[in-house]
Protein backbone atom coordinates (compact mmCIF):
# COMPACT_ATOMS: atom_id res chain seq x y z
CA UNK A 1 71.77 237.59 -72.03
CA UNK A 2 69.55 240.00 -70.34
CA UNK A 3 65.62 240.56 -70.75
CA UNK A 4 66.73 243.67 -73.14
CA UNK A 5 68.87 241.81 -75.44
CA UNK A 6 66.35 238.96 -75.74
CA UNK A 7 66.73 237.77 -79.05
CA UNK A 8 63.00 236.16 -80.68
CA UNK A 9 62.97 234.00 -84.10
CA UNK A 10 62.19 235.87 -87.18
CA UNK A 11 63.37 239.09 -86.71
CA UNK A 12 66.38 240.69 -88.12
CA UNK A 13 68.83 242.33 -85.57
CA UNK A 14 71.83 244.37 -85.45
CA UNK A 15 74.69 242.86 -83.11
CA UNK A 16 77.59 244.06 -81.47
CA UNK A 17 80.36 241.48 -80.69
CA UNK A 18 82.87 243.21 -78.95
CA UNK A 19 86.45 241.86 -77.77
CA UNK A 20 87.05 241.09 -73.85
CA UNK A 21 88.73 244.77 -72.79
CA UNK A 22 88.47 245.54 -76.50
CA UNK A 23 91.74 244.74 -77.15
CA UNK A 24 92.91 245.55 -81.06
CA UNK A 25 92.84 241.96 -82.16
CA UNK A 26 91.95 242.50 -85.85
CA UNK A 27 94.05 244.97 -86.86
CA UNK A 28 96.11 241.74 -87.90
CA UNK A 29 94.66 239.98 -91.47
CA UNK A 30 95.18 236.32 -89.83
CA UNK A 31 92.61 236.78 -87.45
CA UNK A 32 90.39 239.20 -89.79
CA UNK A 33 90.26 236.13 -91.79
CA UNK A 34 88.94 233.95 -88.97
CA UNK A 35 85.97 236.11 -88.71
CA UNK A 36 85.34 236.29 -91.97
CA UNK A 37 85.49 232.03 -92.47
CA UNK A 38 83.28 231.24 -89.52
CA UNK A 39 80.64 234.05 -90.76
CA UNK A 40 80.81 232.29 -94.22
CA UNK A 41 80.37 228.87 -92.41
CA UNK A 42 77.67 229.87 -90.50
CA UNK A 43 75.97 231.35 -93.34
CA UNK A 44 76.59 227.40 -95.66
CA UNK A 45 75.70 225.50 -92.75
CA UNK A 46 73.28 226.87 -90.53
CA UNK A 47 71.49 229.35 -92.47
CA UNK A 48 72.65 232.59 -91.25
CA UNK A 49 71.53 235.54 -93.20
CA UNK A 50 73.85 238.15 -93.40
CA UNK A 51 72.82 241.64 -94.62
CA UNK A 52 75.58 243.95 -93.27
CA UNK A 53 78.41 243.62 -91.66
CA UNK A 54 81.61 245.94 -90.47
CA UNK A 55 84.73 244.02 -88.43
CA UNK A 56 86.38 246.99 -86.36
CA UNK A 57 90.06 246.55 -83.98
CA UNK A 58 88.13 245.11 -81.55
CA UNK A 59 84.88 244.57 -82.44
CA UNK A 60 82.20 243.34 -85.04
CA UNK A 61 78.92 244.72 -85.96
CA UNK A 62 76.28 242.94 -88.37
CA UNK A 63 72.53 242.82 -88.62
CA UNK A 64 71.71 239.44 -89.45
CA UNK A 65 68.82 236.76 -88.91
CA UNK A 66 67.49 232.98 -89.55
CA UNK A 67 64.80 232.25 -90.99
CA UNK A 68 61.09 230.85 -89.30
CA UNK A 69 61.85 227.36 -90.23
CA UNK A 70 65.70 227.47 -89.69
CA UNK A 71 66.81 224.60 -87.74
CA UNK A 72 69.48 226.74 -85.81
CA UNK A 73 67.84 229.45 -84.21
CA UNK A 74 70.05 233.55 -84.50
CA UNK A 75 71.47 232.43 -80.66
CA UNK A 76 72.28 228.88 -81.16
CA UNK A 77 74.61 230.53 -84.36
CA UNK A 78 76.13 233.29 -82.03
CA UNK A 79 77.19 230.92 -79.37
CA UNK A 80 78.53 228.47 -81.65
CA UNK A 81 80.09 231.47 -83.75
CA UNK A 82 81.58 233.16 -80.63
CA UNK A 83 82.79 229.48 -78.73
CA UNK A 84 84.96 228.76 -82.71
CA UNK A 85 86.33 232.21 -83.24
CA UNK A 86 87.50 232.14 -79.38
CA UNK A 87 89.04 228.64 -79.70
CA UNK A 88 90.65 229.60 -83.22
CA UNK A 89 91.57 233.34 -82.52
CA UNK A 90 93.68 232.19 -79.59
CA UNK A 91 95.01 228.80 -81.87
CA UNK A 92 96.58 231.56 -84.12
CA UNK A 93 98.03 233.96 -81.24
CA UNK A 94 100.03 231.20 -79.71
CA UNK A 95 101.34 229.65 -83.30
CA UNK A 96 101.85 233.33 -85.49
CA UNK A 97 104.32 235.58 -84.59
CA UNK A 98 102.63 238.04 -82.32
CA UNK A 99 104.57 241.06 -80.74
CA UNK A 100 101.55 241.05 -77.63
CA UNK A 101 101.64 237.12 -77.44
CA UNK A 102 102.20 237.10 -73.77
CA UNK A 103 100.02 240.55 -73.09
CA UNK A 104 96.99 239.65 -75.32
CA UNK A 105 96.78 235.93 -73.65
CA UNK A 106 97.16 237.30 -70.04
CA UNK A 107 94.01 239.72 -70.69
CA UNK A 108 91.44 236.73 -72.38
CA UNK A 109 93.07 234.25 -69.65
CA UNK A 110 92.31 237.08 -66.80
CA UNK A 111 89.09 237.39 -67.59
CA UNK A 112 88.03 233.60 -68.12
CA UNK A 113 89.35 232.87 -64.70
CA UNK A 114 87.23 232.85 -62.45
CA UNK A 115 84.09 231.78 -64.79
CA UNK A 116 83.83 227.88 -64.37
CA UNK A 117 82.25 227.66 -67.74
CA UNK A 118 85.52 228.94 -69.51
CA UNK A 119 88.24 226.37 -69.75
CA UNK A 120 91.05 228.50 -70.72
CA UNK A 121 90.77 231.97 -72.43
CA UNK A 122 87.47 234.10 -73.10
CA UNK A 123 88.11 236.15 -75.90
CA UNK A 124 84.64 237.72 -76.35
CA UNK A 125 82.94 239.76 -73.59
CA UNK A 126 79.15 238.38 -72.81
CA UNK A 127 75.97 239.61 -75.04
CA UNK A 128 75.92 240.18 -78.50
CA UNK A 129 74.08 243.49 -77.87
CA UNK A 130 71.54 242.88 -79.62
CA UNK A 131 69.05 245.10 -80.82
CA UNK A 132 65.88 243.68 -83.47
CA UNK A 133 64.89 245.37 -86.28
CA UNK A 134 61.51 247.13 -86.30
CA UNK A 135 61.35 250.23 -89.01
CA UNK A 136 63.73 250.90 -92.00
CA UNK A 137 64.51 254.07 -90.27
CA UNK A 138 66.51 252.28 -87.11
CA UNK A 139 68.62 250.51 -89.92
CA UNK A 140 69.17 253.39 -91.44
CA UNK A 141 70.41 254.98 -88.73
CA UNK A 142 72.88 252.21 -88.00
CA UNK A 143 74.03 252.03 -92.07
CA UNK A 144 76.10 254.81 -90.86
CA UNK A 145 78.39 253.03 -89.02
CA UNK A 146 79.72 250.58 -91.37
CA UNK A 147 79.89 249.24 -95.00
């Protein structure tokens, strides 16, 4: 994550998580669903505070935080979050019926491949695009956009 995207403890911030070549993945429920359980699991067990949030096709946008205190810090949750939905997400595109099977799996394969850190498939691009919180005006702004 670069300098600009830093994120610091104890600020909220409004993320972008955006699919590798934004490729439609959650125009299907199953993997809407997916989303939807790890951000509730994240939230039970290591104390992410959600305060909006808006899935899109290919991407997801949410301003969230931890608190001071929190034993996980904001980008301890987003790797975890991102590393469960990626092995999950592509679980459910090899076992449900999916018309771009073979297309969608080529694309997150492609663009793992030549990144030793990725074993198989990388589903999300890199950066959460993050952008903290500092007036009621910027959230404002991005209220716009979703819920």
């Amino acid at each position: 994550m670069g300098i600009n995207n830093k994120i610091n403890q104890g600020y909220l911030y409004f993320l972008t998580l955006t699919v590798i070549d934004w490729v439609d993945v959650f125009t299907r429920p199953v993997y809407k669903h997916i989303i939807v359980d790890a951000l509730k699991h994240c939230q039970q067990i290591k104390g992410l505070e959600i305060y909006a949030w808006c899935l899109m096709s290919n991407h997801l946008h949410f301003i969230a935080g931890v608190k001071e205190d929190n034993e996980f810090t904001l980008s301890d949750i987003l790797r975890d979050f991102k590393k469960i939905t990626n092995k999950k997400i592509i679980e459910k595109i090899n076992t449900e019926t999916e018309s771009r099977k073979k297309w969608m799996l080529n694309q997150f394969e492609f663009a793992g491949r030549y990144n030793p850190k990725i074993k198989d498939y990388k589903f999300w691009q890199d950066g959460n695009e993050a952008k903290e919180i500092h007036t009621p005006e910027f959230c404002s702004k991005r209220s716009t956009i979703s819920i």
